[in-house]
Protein backbone atom coordinates (compact mmCIF):
# COMPACT_ATOMS: atom_id res chain seq x y z
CA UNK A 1 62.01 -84.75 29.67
CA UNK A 2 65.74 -85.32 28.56
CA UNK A 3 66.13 -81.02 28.94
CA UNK A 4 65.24 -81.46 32.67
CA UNK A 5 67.51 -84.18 33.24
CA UNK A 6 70.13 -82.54 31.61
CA UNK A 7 69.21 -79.49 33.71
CA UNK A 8 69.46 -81.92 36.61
CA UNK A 9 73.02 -83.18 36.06
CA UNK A 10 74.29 -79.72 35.18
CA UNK A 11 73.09 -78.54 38.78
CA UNK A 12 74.21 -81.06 40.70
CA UNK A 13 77.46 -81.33 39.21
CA UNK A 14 78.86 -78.56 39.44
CA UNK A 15 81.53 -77.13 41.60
CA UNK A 16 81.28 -73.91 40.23
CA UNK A 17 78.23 -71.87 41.12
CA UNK A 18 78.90 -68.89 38.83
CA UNK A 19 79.42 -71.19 35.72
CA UNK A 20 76.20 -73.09 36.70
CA UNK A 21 74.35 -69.76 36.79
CA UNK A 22 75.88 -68.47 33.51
CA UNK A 23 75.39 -71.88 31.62
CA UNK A 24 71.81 -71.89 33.04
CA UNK A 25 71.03 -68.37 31.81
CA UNK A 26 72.97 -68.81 27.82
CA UNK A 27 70.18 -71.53 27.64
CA UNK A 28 66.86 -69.99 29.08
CA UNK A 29 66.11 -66.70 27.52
CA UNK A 30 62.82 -66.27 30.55
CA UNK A 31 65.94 -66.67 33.25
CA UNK A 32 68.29 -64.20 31.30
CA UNK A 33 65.37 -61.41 30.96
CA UNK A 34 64.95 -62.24 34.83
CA UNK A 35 68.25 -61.73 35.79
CA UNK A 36 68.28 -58.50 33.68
CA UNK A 37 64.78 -57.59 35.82
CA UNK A 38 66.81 -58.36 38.83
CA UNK A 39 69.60 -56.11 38.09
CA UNK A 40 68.19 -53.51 37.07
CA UNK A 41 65.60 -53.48 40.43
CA UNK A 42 68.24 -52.52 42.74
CA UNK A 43 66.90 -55.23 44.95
CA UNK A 44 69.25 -58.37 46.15
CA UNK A 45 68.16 -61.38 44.19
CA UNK A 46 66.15 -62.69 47.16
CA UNK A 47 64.49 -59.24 47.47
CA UNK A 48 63.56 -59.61 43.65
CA UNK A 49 62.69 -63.17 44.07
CA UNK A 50 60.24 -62.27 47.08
CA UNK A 51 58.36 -59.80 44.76
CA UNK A 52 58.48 -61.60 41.85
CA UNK A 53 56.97 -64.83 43.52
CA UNK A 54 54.56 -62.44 45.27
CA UNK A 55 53.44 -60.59 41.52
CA UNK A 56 52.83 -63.92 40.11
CA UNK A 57 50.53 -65.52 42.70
CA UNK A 58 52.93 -67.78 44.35
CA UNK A 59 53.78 -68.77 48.17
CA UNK A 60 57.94 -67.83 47.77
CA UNK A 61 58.61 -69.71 51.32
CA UNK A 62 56.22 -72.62 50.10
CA UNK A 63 58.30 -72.68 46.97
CA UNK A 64 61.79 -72.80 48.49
CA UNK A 65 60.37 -75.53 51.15
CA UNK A 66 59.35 -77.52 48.22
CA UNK A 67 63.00 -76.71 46.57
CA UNK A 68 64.00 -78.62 49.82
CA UNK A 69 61.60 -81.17 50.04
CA UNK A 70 59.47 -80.38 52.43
């Protein structure tokens, strides 16, 4: 529980997207070997994401609404 809300605070503040996304990615080896995935694709990350969510059995829209709280 103290990871997520560490997770939390490092998301919401920062100023800096890029240094978010690189902090995020040093710490999660699963988001680092997506990011590779991604990459390497030749899709645009929400092209990836699409498929990805897709693969695995989940609603992507569903999943950003509840990203938004919907």
């Amino acid at each position: 529980m103290e990871r997520n809300n560490d997770l939390l605070k490092q998301i919401f503040n920062s100023s800096n997207p890029n240094e978010l996304l690189n902090n995020l990615i040093s710490n999660n080896p699963q988001l680092k070997n997506l990011l590779s995935a991604q990459k390497s694709s030749g899709m645009t990350p929400k092209q990836f994401f699409y498929q990805y969510a897709q693969q695995n059995g989940i609603n992507p829209d569903q999943f950003i609404n509840s990203l938004k709280g919907n």
